[in-house]
N, C-alpha and C. Protein backbone atom coordinates (compact mmCIF):
# COMPACT_ATOMS: atom_id res chain seq x y z
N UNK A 1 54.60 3.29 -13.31
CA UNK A 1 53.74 2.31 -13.95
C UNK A 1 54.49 0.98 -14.07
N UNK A 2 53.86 0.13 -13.49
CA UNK A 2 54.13 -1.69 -13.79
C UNK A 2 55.09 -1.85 -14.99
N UNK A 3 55.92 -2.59 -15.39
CA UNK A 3 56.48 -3.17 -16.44
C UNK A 3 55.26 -4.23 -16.87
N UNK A 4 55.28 -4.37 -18.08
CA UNK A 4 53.91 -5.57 -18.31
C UNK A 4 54.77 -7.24 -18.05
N UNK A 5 53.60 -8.00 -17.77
CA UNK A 5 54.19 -9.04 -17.13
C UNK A 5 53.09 -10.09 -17.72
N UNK A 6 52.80 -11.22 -17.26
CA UNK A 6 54.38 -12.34 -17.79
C UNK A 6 54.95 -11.88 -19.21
N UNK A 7 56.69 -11.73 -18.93
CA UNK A 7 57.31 -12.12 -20.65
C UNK A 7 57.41 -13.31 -21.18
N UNK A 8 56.71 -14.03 -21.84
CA UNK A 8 56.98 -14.86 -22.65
C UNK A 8 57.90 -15.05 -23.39
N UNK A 9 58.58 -15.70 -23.26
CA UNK A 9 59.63 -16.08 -24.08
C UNK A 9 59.39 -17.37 -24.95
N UNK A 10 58.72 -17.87 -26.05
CA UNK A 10 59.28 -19.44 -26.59
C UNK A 10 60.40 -19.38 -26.45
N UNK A 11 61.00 -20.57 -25.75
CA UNK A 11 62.20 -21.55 -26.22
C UNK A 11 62.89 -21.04 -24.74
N UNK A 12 62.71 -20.13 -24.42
CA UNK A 12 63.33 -19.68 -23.19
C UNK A 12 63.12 -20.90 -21.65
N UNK A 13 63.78 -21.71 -21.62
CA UNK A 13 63.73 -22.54 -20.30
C UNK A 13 63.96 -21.40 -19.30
N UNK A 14 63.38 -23.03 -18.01
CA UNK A 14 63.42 -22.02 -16.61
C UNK A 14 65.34 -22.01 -16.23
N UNK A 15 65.78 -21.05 -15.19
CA UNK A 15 66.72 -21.34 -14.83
C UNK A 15 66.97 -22.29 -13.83
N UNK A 16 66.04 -22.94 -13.90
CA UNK A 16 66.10 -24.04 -12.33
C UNK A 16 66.63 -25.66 -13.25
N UNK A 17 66.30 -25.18 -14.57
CA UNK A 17 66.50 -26.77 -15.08
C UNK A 17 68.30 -26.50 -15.52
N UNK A 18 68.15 -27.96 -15.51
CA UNK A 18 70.07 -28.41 -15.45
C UNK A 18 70.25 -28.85 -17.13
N UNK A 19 71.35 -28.67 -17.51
CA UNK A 19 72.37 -29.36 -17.98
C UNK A 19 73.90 -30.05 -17.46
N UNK A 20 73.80 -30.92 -17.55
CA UNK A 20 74.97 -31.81 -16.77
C UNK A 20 74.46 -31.33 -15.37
N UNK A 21 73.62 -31.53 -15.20
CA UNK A 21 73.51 -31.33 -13.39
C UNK A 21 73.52 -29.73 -13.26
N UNK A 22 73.77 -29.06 -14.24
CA UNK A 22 74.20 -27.61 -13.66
C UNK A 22 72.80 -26.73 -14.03
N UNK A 23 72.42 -25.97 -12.92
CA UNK A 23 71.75 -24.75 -13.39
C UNK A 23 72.13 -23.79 -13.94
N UNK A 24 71.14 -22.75 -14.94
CA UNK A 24 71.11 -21.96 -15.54
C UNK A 24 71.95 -21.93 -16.96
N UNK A 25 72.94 -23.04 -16.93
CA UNK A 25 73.76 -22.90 -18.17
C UNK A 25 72.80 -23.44 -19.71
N UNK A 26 71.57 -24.25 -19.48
CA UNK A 26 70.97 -24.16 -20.60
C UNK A 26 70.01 -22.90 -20.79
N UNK A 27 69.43 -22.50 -19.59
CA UNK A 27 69.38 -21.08 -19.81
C UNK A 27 70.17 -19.98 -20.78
N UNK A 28 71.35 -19.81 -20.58
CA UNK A 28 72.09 -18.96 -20.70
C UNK A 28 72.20 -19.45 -22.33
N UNK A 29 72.17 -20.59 -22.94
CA UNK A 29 72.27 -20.83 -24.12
C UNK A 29 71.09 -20.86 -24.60
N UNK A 30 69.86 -21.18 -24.59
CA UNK A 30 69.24 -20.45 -25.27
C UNK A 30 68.64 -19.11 -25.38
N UNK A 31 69.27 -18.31 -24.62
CA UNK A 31 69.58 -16.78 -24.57
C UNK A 31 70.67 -16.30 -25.84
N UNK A 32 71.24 -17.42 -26.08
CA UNK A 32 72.30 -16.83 -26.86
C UNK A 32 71.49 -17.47 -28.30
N UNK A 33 71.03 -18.61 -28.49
CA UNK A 33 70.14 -18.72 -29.58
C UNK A 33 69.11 -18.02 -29.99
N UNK A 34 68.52 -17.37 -28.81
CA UNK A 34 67.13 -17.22 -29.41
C UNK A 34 67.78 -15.14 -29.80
N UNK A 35 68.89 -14.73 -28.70
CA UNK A 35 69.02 -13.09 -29.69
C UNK A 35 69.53 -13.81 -30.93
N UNK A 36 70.62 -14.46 -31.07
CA UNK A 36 70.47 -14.48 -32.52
C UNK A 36 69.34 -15.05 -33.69
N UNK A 37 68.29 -15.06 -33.28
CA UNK A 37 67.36 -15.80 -34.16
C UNK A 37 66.59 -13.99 -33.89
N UNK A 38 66.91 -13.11 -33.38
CA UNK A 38 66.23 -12.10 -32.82
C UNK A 38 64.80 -12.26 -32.19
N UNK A 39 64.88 -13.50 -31.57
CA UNK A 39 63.39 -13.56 -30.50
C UNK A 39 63.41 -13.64 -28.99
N UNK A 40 64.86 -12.72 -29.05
CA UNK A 40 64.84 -11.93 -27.50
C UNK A 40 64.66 -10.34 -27.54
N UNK A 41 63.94 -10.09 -26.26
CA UNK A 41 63.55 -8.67 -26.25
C UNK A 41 64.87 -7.77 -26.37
N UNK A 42 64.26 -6.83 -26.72
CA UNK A 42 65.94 -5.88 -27.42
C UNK A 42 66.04 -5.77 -26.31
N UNK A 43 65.83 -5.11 -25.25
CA UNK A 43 66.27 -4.15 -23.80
C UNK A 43 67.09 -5.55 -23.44
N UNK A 44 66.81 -7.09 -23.91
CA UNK A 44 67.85 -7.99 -23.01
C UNK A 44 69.08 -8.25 -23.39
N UNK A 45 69.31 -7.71 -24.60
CA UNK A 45 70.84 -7.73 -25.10
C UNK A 45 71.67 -7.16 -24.75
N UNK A 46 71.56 -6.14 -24.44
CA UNK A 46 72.42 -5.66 -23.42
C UNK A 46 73.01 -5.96 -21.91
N UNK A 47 72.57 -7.37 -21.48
CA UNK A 47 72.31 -7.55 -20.20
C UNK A 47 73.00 -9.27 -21.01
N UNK A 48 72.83 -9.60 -21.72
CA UNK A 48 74.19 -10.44 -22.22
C UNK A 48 75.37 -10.68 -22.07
N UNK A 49 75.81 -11.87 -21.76
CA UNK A 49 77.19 -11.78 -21.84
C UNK A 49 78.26 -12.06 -20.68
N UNK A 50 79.37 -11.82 -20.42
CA UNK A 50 79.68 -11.37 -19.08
C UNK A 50 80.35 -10.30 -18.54
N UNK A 51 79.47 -9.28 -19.20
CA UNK A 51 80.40 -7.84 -18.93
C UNK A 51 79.68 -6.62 -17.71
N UNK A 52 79.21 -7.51 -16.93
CA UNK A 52 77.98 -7.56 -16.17
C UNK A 52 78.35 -7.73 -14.66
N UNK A 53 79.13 -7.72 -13.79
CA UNK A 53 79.63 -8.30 -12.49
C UNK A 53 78.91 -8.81 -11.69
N UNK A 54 77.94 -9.62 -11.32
CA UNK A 54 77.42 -9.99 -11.04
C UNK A 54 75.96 -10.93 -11.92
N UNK A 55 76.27 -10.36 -12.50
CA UNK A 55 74.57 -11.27 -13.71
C UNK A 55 74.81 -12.57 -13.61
N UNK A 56 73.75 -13.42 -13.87
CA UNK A 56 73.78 -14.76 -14.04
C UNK A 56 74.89 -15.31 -15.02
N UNK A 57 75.02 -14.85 -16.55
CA UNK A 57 75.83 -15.26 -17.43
C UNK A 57 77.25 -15.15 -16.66
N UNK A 58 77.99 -13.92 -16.13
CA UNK A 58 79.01 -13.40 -15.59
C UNK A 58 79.27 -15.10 -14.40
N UNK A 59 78.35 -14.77 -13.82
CA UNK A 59 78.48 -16.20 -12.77
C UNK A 59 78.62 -17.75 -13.61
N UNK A 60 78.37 -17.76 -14.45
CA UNK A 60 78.01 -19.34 -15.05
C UNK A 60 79.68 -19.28 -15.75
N UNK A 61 80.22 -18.21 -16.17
CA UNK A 61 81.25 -18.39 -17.29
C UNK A 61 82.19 -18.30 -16.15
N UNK A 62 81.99 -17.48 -15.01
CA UNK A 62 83.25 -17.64 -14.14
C UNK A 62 83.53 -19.16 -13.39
N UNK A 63 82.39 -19.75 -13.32
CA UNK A 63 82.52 -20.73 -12.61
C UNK A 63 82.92 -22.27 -13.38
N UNK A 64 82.94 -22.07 -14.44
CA UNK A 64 83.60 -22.58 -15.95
C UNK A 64 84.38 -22.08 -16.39
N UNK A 65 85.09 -21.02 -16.04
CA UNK A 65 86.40 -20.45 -16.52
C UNK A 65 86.47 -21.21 -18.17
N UNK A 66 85.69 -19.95 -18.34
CA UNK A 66 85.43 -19.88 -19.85
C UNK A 66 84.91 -18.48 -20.35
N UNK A 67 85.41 -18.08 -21.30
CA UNK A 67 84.97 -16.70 -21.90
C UNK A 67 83.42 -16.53 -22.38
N UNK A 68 82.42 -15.65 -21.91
CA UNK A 68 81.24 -15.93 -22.62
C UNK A 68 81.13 -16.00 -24.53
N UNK A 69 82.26 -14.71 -24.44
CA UNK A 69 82.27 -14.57 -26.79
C UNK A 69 82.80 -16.17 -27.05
N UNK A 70 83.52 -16.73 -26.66
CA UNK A 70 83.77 -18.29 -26.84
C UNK A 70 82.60 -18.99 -27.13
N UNK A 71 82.20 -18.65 -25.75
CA UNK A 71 80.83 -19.76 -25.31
C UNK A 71 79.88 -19.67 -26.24
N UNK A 72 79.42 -18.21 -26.96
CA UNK A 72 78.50 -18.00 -27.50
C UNK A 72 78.52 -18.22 -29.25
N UNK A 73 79.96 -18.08 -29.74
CA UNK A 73 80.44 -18.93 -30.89
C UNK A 73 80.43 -20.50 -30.92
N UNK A 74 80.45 -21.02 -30.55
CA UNK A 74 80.61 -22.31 -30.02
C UNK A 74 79.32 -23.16 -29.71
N UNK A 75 78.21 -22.19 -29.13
CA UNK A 75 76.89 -22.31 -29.10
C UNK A 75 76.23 -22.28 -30.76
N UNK A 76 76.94 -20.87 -30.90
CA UNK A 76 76.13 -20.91 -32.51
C UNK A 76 76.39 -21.11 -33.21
N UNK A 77 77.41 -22.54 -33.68
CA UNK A 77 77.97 -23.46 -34.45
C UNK A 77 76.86 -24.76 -34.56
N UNK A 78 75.82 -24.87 -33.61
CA UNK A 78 74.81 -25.89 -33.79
C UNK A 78 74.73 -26.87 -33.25
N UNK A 79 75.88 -26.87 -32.32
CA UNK A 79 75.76 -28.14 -31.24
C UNK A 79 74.72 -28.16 -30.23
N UNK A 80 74.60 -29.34 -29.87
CA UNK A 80 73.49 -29.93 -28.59
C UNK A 80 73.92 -29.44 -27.06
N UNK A 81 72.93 -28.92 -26.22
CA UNK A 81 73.54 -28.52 -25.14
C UNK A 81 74.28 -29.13 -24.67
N UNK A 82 74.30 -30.54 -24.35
CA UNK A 82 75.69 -31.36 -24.01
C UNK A 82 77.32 -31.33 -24.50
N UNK A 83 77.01 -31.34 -25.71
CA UNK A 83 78.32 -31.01 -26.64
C UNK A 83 78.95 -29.96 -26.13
N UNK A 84 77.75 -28.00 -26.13
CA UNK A 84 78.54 -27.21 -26.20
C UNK A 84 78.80 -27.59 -23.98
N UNK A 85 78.26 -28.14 -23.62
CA UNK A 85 78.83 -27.95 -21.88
C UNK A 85 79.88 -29.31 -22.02
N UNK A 86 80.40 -29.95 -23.37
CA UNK A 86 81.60 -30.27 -22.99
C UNK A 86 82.95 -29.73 -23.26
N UNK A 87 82.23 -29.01 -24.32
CA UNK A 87 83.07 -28.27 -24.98
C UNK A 87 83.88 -27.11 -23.81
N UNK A 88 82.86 -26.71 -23.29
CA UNK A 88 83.06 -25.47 -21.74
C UNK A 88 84.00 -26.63 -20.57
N UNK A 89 83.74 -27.81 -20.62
CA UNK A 89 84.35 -28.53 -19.73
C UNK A 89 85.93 -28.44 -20.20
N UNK A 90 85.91 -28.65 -21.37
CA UNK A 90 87.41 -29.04 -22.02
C UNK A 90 88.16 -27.46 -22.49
N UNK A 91 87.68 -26.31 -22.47
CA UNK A 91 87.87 -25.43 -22.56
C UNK A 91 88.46 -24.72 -21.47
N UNK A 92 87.18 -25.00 -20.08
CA UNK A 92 87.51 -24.21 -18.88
C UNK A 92 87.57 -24.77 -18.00
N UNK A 93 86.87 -25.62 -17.30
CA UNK A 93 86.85 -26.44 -16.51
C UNK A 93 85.81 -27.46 -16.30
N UNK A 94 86.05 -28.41 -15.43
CA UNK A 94 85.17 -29.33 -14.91
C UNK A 94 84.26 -29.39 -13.37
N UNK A 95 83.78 -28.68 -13.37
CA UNK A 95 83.75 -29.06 -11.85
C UNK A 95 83.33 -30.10 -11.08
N UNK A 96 83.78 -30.77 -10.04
CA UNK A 96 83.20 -32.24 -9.21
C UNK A 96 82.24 -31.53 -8.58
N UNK A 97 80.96 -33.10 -8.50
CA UNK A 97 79.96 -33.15 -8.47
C UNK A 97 79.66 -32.42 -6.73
N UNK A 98 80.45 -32.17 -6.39
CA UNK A 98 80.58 -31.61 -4.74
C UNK A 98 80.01 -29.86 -5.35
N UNK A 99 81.35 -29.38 -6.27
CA UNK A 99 80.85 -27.79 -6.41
C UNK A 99 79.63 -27.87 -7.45
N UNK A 100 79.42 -28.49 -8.27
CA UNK A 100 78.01 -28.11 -9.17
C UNK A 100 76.90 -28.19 -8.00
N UNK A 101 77.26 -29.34 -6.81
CA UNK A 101 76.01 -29.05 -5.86
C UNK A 101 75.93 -27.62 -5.14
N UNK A 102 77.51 -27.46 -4.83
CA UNK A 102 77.28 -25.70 -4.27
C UNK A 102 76.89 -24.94 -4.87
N UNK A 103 77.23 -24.89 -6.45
CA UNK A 103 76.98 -23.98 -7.83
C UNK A 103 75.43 -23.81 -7.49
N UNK A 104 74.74 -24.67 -7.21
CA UNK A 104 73.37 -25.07 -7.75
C UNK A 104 72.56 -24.42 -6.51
N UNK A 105 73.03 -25.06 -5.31
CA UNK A 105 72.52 -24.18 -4.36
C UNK A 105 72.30 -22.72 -4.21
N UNK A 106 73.97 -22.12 -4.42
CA UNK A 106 74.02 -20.70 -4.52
C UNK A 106 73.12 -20.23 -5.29
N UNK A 107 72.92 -20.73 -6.71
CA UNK A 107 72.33 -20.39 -7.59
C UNK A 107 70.46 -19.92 -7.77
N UNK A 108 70.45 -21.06 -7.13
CA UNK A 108 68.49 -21.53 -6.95
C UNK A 108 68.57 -20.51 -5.43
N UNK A 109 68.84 -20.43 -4.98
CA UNK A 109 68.37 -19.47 -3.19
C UNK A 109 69.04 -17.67 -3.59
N UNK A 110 69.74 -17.36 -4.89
CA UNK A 110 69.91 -15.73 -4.96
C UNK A 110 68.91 -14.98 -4.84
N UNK A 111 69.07 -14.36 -3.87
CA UNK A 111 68.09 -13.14 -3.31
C UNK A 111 67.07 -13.55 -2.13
N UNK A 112 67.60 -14.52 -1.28
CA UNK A 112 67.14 -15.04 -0.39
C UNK A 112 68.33 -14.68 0.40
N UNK A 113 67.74 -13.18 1.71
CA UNK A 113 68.50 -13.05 2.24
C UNK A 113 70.46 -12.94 2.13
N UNK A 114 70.10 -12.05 1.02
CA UNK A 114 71.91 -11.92 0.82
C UNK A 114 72.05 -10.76 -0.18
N UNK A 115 73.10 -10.32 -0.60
CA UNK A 115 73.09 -9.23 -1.66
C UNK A 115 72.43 -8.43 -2.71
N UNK A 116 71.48 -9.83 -2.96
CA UNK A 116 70.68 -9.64 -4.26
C UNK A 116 69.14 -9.39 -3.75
N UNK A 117 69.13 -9.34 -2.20
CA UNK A 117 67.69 -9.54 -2.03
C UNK A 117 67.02 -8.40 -2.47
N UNK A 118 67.93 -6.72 -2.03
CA UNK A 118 67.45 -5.73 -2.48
C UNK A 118 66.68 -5.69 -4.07
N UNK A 119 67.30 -6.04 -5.00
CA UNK A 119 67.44 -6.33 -6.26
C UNK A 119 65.98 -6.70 -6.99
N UNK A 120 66.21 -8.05 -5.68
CA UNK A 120 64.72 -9.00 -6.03
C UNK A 120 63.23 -7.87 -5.36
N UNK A 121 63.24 -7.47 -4.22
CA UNK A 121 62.51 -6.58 -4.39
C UNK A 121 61.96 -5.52 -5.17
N UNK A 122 63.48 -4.64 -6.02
CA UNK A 122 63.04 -3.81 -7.09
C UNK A 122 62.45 -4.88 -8.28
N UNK A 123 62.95 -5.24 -8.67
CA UNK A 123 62.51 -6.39 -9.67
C UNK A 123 60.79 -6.67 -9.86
N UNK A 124 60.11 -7.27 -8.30
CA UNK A 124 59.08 -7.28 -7.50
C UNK A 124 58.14 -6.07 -8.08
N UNK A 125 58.85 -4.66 -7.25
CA UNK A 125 58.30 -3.65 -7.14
C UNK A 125 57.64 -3.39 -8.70
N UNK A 126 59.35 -3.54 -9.61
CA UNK A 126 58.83 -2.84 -10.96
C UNK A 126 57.35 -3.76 -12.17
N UNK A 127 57.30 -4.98 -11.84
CA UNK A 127 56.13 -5.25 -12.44
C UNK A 127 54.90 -5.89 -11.85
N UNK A 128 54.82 -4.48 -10.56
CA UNK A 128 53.57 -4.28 -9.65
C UNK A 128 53.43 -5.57 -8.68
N UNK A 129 54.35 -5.84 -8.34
CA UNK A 129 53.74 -7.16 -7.12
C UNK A 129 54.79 -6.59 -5.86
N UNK A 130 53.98 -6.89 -4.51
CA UNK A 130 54.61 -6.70 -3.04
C UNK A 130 56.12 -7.51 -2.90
N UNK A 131 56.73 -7.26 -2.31
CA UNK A 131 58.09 -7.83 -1.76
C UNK A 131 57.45 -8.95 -0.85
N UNK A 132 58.60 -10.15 -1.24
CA UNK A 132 57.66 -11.59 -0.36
C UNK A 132 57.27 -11.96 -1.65
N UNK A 133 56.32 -11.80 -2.81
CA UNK A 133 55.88 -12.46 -3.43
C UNK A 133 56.58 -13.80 -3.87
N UNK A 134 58.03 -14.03 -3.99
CA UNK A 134 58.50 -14.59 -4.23
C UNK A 134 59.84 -14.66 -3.75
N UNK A 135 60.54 -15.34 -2.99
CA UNK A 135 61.81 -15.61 -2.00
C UNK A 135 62.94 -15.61 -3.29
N UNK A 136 63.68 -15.96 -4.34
CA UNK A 136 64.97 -16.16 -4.82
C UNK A 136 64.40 -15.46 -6.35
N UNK A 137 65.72 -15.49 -6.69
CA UNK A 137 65.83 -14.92 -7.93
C UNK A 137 65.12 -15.62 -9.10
N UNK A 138 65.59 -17.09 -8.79
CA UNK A 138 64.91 -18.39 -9.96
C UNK A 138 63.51 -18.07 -9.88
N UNK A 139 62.73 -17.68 -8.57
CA UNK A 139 61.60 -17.76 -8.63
C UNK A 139 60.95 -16.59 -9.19
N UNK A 140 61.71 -15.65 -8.98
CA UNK A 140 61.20 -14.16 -9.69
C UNK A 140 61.22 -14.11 -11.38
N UNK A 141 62.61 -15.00 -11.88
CA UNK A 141 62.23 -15.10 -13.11
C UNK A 141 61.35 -16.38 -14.10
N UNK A 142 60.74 -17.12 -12.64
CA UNK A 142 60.17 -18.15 -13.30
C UNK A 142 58.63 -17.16 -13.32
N UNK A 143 58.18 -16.38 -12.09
CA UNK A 143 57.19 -15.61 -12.09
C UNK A 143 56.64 -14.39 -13.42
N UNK A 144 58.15 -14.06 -13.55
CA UNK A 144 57.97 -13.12 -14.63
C UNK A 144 57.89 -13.57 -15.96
N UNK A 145 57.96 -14.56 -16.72
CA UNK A 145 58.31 -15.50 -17.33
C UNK A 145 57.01 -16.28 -17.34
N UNK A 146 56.19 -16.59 -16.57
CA UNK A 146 54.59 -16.90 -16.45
C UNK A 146 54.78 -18.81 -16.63
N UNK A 147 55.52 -19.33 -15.49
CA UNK A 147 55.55 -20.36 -15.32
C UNK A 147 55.19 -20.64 -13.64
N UNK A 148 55.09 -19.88 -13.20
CA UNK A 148 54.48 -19.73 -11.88
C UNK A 148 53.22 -19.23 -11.43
């Protein structure tokens, strides 16, 4: 049986939108605001974090060489997404505007033809839609998410 679909999330942005140019990292923070306000689905807390090898969070903190428990204290101290992605700058790194464009690429095309495509199909499969419905990962969770 289908997973039910679209999840709504308030407050939950898409992962396609930037902070400092970068995808998914305001994502990833208001993921960390909204479990602690508890208006994320329980089954997603577990999928938090970066203890995950591959997950989106796991990717965003490696590529900022920055700890996610950091990131997520630091988040929930009350700063503005800018603040806490300077805070991650001065913490872990910076990257030039060359790799946030690779960051961004890699990022927006996952599961288009590469590791994750399998993934994106189960994903697909589990809340009843054909494989194809949607080419990358961004788009599967903008679909599921009911912005598409």
């Amino acid at each position: 049986m289908p997973k039910p679909y679209p999840t709504i999330i308030p407050g939950l942005r898409s992962p396609s939108e930037t902070v400092g140019g970068i995808v998914y990292f305001g994502r990833m923070l208001d993921k960390i605001r909204l479990h602690q306000e508890g208006k994320l689905p329980e089954d997603w807390a577990s999928m938090l974090g970066d203890s995950h090898a591959g997950s989106f969070d796991t990717r965003c903190c490696s590529f900022l060489h920055i700890n996610y428990a950091d990131l997520m204290d630091e988040t929930l101290k009350g700063g503005g997404d800018d603040a806490v992605l300077e805070w991650a700058f001065s913490k872990g790194r910076k990257p030039s505007v060359d790799e946030i464009e690779v960051w961004n690429g890699f990022m927006m095309k996952r599961g288009w033809r590469d590791s994750a495509s399998q993934r994106l199909k189960e994903r697909l499969k589990e809340i009843g839609l054909e494989s194809g419905t949607v080419e990358t990962m961004f788009e599967f969770i903008d679909l599921d998410e009911g912005r598409r």
